[in-house]
PDB file of N, CA and C in Angstrom:
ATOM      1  N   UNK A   1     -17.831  -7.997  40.974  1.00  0.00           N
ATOM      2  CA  UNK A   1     -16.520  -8.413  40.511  1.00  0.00           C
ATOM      3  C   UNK A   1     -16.526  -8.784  39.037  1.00  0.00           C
ATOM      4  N   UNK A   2     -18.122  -9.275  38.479  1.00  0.00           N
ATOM      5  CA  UNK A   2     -17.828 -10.043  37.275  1.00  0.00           C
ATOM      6  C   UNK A   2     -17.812  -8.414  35.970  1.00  0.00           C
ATOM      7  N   UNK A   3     -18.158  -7.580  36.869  1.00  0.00           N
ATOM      8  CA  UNK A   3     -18.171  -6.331  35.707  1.00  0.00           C
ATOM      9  C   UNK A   3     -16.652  -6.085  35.343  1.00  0.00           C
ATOM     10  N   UNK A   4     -16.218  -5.611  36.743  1.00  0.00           N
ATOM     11  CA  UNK A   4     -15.034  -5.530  36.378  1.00  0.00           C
ATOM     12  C   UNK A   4     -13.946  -6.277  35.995  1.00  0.00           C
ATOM     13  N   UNK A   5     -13.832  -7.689  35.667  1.00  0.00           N
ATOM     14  CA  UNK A   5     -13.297  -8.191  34.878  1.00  0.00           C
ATOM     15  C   UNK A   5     -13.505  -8.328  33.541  1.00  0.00           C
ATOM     16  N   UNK A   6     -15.089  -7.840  33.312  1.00  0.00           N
ATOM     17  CA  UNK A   6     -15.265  -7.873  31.797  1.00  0.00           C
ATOM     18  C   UNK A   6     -14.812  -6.535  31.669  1.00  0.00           C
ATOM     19  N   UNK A   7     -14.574  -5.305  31.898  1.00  0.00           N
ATOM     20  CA  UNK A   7     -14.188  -4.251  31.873  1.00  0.00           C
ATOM     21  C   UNK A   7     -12.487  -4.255  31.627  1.00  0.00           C
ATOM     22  N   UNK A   8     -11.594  -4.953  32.376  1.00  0.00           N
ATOM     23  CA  UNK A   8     -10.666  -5.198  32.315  1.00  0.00           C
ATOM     24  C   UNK A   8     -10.273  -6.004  31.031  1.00  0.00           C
ATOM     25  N   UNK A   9     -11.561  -7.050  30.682  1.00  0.00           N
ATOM     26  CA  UNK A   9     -10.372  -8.157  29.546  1.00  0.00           C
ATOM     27  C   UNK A   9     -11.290  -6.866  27.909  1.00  0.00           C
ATOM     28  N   UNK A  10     -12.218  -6.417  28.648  1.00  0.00           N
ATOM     29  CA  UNK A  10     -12.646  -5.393  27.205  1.00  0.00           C
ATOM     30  C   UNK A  10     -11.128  -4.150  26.988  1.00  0.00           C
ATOM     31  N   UNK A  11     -10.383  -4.011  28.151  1.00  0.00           N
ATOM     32  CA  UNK A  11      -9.325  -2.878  28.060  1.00  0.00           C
ATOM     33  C   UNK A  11      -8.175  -3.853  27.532  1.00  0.00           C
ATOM     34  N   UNK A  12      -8.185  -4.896  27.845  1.00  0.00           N
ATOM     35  CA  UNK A  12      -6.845  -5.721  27.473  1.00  0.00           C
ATOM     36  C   UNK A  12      -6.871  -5.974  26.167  1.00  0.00           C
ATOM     37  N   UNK A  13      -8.303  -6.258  25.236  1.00  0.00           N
ATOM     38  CA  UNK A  13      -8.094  -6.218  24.183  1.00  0.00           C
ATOM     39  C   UNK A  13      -7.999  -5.256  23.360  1.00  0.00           C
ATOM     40  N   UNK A  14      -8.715  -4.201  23.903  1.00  0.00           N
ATOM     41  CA  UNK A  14      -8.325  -2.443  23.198  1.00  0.00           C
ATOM     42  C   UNK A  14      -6.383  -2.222  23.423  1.00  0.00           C
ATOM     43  N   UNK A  15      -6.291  -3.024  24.301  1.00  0.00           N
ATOM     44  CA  UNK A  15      -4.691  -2.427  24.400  1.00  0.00           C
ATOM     45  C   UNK A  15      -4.170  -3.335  23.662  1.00  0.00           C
ATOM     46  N   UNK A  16      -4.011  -4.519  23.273  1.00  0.00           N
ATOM     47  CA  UNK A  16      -3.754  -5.719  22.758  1.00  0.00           C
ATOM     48  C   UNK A  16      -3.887  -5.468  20.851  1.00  0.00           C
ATOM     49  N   UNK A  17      -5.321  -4.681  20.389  1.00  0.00           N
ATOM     50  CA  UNK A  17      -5.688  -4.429  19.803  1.00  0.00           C
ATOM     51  C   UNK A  17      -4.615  -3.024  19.273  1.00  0.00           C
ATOM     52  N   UNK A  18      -4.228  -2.201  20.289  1.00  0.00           N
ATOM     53  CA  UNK A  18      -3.523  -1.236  19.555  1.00  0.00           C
ATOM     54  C   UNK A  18      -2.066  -1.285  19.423  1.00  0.00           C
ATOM     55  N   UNK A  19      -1.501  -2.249  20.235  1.00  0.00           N
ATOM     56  CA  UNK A  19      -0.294  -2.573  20.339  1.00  0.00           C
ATOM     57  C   UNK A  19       0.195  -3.223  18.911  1.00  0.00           C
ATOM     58  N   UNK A  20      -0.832  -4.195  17.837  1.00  0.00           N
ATOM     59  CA  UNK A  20      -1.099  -4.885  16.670  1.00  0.00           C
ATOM     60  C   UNK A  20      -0.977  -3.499  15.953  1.00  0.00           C
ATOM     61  N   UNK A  21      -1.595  -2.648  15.939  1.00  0.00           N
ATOM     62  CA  UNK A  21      -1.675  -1.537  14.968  1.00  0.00           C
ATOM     63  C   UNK A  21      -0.495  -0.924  15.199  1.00  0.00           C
ATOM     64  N   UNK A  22       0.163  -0.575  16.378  1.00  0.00           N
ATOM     65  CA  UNK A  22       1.565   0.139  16.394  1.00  0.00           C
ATOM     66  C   UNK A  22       2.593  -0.914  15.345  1.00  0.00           C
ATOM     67  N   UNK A  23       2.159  -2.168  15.855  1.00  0.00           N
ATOM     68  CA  UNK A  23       3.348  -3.315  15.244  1.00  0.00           C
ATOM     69  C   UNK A  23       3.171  -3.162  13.622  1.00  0.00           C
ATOM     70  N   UNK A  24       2.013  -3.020  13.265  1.00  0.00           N
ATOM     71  CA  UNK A  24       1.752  -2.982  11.483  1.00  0.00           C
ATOM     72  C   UNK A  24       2.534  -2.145  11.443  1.00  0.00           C
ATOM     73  N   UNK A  25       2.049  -0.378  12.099  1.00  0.00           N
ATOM     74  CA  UNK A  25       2.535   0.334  11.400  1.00  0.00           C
ATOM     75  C   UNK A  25       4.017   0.622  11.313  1.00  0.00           C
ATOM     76  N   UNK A  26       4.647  -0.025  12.284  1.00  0.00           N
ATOM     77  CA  UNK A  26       6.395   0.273  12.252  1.00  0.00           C
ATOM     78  C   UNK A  26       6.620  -0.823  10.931  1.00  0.00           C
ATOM     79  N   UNK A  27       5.938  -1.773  10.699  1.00  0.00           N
ATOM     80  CA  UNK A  27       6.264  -2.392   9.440  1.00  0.00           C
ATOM     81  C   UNK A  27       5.880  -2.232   8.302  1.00  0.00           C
ATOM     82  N   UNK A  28       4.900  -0.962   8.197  1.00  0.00           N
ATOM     83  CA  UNK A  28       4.716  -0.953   6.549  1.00  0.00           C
ATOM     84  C   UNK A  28       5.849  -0.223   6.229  1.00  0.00           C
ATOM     85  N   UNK A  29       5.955  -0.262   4.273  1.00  0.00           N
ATOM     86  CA  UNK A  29       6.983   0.460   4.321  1.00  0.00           C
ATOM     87  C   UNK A  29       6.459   1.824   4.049  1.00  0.00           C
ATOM     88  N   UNK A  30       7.759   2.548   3.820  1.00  0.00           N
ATOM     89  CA  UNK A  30       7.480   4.318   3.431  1.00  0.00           C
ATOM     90  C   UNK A  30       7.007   4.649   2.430  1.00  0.00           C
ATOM     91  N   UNK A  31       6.442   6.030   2.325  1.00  0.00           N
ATOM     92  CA  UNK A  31       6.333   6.685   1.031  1.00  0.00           C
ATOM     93  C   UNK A  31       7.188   6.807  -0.117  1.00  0.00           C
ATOM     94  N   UNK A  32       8.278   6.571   0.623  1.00  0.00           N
ATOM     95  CA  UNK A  32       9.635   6.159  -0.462  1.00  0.00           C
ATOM     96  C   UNK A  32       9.804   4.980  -0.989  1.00  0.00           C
ATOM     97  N   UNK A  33       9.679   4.188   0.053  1.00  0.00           N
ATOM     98  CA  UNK A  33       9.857   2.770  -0.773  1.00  0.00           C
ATOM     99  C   UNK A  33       9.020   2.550  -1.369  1.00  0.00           C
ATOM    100  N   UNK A  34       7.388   2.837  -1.303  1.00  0.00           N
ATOM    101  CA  UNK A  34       6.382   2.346  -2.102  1.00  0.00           C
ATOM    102  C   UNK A  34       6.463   3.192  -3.251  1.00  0.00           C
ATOM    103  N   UNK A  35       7.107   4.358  -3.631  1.00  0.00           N
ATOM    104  CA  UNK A  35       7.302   4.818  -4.865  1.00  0.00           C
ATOM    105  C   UNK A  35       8.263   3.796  -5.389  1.00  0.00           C
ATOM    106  N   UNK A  36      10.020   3.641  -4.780  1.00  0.00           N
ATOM    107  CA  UNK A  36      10.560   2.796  -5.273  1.00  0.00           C
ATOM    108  C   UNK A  36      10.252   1.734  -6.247  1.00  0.00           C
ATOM    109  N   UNK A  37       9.512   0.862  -4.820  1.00  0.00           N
ATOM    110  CA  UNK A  37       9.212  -0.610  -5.539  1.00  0.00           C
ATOM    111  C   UNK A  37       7.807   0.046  -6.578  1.00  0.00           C
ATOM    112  N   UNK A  38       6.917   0.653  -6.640  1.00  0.00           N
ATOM    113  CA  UNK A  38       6.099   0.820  -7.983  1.00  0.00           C
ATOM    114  C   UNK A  38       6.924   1.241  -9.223  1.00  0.00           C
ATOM    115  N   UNK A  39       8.031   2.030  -8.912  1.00  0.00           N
ATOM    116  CA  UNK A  39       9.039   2.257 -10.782  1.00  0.00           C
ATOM    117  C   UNK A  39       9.830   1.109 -10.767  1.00  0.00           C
ATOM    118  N   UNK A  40      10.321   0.319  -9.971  1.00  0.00           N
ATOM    119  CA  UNK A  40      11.383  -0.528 -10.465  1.00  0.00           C
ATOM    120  C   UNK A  40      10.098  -1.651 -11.034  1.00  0.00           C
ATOM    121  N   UNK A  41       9.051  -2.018 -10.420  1.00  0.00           N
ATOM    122  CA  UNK A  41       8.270  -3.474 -10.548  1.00  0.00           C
ATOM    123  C   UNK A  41       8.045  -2.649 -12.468  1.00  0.00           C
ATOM    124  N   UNK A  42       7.001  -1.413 -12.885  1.00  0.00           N
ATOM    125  CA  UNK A  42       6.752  -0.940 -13.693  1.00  0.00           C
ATOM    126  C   UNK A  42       8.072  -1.201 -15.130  1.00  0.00           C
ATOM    127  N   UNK A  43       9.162  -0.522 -14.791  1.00  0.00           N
ATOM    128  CA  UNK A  43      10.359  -0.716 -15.420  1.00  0.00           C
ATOM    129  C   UNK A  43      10.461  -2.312 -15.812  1.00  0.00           C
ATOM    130  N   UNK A  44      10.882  -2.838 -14.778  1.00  0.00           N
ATOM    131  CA  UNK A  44      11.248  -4.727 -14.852  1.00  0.00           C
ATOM    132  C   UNK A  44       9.835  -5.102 -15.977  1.00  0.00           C
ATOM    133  N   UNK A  45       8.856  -4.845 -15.409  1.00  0.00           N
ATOM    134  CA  UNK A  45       7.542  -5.092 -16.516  1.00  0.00           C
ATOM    135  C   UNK A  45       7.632  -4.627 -17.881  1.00  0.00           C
ATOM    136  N   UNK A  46       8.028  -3.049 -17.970  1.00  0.00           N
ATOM    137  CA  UNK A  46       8.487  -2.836 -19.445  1.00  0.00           C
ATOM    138  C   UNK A  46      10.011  -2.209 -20.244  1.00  0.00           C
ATOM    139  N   UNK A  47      10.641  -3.618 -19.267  1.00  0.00           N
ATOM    140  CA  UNK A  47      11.990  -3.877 -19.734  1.00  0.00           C
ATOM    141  C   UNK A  47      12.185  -2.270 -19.794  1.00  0.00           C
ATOM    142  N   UNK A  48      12.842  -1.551 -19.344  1.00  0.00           N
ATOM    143  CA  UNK A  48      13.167  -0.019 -19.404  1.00  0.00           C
ATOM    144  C   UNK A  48      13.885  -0.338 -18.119  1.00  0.00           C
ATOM    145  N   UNK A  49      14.925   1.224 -18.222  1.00  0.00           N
ATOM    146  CA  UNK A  49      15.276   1.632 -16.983  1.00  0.00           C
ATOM    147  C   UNK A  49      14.331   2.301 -16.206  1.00  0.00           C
ATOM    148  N   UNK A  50      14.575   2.077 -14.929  1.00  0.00           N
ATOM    149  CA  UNK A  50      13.774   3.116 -13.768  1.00  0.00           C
ATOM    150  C   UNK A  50      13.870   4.229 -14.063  1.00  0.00           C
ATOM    151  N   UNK A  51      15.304   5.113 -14.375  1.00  0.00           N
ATOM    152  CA  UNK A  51      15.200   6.297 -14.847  1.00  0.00           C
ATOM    153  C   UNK A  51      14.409   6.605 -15.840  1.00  0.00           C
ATOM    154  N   UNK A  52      13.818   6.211 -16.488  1.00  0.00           N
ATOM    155  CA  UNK A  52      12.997   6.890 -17.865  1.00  0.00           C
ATOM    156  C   UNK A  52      11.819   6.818 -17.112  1.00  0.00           C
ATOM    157  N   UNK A  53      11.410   5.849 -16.008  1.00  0.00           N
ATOM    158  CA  UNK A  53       9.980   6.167 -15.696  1.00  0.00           C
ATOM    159  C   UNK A  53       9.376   7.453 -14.250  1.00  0.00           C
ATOM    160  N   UNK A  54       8.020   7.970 -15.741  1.00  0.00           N
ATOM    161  CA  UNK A  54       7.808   9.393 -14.739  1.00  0.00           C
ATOM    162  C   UNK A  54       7.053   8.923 -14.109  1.00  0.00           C
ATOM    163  N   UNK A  55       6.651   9.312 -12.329  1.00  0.00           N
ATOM    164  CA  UNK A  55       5.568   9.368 -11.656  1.00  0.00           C
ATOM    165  C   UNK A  55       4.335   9.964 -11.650  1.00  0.00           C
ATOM    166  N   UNK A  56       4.450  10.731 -12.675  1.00  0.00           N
ATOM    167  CA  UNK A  56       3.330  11.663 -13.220  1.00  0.00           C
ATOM    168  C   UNK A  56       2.474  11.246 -14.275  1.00  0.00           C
ATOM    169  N   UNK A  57       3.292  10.454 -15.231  1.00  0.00           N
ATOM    170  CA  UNK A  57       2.708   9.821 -16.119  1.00  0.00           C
ATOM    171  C   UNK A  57       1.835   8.648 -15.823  1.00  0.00           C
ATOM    172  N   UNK A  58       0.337   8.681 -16.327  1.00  0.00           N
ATOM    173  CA  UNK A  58      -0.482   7.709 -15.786  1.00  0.00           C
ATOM    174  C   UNK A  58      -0.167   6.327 -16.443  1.00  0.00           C
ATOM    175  N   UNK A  59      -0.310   5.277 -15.783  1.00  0.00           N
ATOM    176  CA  UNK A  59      -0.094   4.069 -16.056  1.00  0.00           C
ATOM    177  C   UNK A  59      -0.676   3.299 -17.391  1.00  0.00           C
ATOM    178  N   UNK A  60      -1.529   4.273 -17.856  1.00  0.00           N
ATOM    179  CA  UNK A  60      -1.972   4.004 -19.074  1.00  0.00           C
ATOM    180  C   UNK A  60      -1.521   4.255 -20.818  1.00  0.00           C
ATOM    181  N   UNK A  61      -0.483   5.133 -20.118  1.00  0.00           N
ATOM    182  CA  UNK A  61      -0.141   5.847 -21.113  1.00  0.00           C
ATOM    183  C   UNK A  61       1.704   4.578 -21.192  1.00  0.00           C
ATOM    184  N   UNK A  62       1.912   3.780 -20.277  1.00  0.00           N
ATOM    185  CA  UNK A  62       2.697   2.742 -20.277  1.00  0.00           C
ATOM    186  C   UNK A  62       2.391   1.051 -20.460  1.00  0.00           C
ATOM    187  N   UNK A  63       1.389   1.502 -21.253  1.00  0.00           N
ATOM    188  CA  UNK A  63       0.896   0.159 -21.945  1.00  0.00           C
ATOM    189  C   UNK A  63       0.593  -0.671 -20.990  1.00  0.00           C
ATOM    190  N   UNK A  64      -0.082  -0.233 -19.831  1.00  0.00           N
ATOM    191  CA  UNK A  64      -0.621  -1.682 -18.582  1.00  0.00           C
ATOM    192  C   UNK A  64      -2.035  -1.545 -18.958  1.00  0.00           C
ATOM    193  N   UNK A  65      -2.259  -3.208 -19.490  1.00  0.00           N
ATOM    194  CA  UNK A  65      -3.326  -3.067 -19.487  1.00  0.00           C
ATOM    195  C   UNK A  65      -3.999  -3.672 -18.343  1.00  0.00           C
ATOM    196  N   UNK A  66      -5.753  -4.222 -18.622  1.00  0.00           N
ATOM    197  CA  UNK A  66      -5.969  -4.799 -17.199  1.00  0.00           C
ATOM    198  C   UNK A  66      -5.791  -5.764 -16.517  1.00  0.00           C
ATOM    199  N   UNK A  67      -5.227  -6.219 -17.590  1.00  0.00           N
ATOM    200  CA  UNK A  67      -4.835  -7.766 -16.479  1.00  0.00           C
ATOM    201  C   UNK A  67      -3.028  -7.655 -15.674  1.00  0.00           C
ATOM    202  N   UNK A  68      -2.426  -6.396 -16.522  1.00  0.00           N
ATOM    203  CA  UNK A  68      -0.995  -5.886 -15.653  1.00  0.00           C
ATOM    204  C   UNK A  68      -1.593  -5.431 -14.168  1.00  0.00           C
ATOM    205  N   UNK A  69      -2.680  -4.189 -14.792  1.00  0.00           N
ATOM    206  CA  UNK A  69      -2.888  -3.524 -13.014  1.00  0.00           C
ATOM    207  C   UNK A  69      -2.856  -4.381 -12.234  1.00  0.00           C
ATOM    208  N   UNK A  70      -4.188  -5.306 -12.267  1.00  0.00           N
ATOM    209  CA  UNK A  70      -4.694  -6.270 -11.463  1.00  0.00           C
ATOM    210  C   UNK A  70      -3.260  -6.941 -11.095  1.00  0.00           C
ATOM    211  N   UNK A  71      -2.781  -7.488 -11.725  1.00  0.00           N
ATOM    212  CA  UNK A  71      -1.143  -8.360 -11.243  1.00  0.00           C
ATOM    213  C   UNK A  71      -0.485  -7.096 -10.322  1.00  0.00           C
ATOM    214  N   UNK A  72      -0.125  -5.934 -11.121  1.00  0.00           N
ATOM    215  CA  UNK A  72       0.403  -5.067 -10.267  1.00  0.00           C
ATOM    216  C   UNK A  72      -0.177  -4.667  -8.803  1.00  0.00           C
ATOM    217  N   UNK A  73      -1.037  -4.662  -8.738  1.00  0.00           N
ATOM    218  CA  UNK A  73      -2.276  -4.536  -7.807  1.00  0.00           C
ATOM    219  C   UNK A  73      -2.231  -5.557  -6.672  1.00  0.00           C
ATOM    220  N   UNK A  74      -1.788  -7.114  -7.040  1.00  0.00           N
ATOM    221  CA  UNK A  74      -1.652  -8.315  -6.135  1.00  0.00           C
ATOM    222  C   UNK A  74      -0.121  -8.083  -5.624  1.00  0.00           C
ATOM    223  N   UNK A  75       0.673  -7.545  -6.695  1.00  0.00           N
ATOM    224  CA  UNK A  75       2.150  -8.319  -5.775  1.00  0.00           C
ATOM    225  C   UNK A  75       2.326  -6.507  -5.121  1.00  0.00           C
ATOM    226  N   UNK A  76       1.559  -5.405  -5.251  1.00  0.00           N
ATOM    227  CA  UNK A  76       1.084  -4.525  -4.370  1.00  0.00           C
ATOM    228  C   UNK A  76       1.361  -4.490  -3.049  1.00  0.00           C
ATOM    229  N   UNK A  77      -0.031  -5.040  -3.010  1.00  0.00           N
ATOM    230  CA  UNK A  77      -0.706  -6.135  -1.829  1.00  0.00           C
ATOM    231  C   UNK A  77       0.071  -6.880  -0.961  1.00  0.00           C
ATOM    232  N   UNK A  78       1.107  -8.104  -1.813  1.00  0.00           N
ATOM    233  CA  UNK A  78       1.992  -8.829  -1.197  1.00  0.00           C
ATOM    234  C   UNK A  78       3.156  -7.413  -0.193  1.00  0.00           C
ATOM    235  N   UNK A  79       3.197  -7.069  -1.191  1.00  0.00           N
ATOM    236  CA  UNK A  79       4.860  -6.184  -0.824  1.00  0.00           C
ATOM    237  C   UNK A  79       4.248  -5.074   0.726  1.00  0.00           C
ATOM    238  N   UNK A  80       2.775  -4.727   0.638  1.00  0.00           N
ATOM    239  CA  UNK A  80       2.128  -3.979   1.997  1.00  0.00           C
ATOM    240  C   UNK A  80       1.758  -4.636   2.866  1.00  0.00           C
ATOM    241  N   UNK A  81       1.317  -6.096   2.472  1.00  0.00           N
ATOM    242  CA  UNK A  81       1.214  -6.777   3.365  1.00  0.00           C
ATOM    243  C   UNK A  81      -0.778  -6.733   3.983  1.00  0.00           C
ATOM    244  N   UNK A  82      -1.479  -6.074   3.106  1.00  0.00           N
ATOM    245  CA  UNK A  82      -2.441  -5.824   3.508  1.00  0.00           C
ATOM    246  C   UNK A  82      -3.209  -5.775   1.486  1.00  0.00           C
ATOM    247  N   UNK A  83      -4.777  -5.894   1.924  1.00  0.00           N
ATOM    248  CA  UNK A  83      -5.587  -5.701   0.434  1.00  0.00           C
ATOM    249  C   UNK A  83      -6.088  -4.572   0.034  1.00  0.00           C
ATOM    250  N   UNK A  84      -5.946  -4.320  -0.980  1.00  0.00           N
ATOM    251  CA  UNK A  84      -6.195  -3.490  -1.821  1.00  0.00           C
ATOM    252  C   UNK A  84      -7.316  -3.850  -2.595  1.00  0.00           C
ATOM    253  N   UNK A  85      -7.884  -2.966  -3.068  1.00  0.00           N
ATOM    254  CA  UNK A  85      -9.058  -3.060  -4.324  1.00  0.00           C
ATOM    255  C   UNK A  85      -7.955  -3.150  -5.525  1.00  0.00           C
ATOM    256  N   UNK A  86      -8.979  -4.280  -6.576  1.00  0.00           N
ATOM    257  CA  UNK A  86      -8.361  -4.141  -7.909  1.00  0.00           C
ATOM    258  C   UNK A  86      -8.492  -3.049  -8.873  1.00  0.00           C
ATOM    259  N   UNK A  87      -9.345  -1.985  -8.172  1.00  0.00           N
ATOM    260  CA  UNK A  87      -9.341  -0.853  -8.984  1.00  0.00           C
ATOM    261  C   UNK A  87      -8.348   0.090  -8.793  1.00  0.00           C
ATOM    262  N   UNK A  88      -8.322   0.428  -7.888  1.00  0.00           N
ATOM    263  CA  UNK A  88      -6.914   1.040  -7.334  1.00  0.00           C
ATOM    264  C   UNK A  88      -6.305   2.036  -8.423  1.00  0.00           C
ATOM    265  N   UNK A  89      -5.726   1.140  -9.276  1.00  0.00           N
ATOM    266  CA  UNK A  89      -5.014   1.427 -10.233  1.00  0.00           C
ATOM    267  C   UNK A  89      -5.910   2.804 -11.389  1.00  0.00           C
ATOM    268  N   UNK A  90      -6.673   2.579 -11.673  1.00  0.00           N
ATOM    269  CA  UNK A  90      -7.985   3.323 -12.156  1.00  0.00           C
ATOM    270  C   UNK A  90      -8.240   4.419 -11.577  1.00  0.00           C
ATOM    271  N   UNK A  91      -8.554   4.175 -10.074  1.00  0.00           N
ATOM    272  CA  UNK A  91      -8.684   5.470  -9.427  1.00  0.00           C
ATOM    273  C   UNK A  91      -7.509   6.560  -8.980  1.00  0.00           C
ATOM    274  N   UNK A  92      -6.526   5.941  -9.160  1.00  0.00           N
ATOM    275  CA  UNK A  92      -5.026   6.782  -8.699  1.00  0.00           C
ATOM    276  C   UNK A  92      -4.577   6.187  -9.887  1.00  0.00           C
ATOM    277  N   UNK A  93      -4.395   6.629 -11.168  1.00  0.00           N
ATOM    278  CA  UNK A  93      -3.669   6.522 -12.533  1.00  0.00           C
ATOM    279  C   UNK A  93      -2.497   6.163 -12.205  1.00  0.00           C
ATOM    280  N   UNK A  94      -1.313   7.339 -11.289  1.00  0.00           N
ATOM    281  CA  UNK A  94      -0.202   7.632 -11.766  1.00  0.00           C
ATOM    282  C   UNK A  94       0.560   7.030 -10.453  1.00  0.00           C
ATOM    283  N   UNK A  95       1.905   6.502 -10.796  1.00  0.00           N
ATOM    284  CA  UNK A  95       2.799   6.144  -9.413  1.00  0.00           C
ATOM    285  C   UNK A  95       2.621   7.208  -8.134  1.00  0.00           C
ATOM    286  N   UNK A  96       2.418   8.664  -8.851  1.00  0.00           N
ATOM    287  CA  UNK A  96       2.494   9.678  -7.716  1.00  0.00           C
ATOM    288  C   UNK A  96       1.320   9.848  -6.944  1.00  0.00           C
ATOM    289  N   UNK A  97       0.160  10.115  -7.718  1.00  0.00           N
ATOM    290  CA  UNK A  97      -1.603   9.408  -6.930  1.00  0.00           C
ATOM    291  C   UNK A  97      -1.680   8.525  -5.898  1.00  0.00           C
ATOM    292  N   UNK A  98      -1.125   7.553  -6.482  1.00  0.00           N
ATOM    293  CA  UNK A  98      -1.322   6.326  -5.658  1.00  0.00           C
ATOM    294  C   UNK A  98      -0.458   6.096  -4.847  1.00  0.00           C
ATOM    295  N   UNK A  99       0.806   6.281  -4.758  1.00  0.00           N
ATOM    296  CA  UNK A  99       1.376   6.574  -3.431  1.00  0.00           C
ATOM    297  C   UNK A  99       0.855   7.568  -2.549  1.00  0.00           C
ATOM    298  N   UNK A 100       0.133   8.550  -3.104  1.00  0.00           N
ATOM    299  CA  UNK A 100      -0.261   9.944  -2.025  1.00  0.00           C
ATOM    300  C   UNK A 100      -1.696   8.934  -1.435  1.00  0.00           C
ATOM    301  N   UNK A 101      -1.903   8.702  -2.249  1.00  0.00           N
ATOM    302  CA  UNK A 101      -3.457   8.006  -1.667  1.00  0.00           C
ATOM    303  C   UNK A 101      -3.094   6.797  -0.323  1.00  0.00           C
ATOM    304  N   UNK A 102      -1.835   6.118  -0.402  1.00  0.00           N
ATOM    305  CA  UNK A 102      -1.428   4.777   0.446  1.00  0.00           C
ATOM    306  C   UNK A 102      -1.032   5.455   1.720  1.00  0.00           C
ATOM    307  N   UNK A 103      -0.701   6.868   1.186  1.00  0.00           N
ATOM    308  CA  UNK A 103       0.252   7.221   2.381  1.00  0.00           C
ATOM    309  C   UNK A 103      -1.235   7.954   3.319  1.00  0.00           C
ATOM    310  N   UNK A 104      -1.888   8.642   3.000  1.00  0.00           N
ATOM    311  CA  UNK A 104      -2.961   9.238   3.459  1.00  0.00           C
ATOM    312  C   UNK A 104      -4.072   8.764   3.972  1.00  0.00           C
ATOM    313  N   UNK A 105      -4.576   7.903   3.043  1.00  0.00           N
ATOM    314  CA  UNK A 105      -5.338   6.396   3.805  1.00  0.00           C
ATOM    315  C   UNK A 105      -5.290   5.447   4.309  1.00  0.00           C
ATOM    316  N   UNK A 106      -4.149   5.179   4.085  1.00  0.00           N
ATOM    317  CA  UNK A 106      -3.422   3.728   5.007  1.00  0.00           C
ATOM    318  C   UNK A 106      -2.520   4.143   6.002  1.00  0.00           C
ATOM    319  N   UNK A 107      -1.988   5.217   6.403  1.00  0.00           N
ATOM    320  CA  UNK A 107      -1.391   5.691   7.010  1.00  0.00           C
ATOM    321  C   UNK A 107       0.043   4.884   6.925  1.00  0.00           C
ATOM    322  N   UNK A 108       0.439   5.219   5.999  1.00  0.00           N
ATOM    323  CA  UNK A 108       1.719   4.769   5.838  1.00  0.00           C
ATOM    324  C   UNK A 108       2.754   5.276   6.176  1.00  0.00           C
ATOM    325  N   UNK A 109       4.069   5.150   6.469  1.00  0.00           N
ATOM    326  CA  UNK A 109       5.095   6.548   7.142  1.00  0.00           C
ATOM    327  C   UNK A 109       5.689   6.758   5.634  1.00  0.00           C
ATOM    328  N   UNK A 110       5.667   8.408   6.316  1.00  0.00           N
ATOM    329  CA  UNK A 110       6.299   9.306   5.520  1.00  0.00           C
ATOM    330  C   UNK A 110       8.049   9.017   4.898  1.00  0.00           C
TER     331      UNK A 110
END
């Protein structure tokens, strides 16, 4: 009897366990919004409209330096709800990188 209750509370937490991952994932946001909120936060940072900012253009070439990423990088974080590396930014330059990268590795919805 004692197997199969450890068998049972080992399935309750695999189910318990994936039910948490369904719940994240209906709450992260989209590939859309995480482009969104990266041009408007970028813009608000260098006083510009959203419209002038490209997704193609790497973040470097918009005067962030490292102590912006890193900030950009935390309220990131806040807005996914989950951590990120402070490099991030480095390794995916551009708004469009790094959304393809969130959506692909983090499994973010489309």
């Amino acid at each position: 009897m004692e197997i199969q209750t450890t068998q049972f509370t080992e399935m309750t937490a695999v189910a318990d366990d994936q039910n948490f991952k369904e719940t994240v994932q209906k709450n992260l946001p989209t590939t859309v919004e995480i482009q969104a909120w990266l041009v408007s936060y970028l813009a608000e940072l260098l006083e510009i409209e959203p419209n002038e900012i490209d997704v193609k253009i790497p973040f470097e070439r918009y005067g962030l330096d490292s102590s912006a990423a890193v900030g950009m990088t935390g309220d990131l974080e806040e807005c996914l709800g989950y951590e990120l590396d402070p490099t991030l930014i480095y390794d995916y330059p551009t708004i469009e990188t790094l959304v393809g990268y969130l959506s692909e590795e983090n499994k973010v919805k489309a």
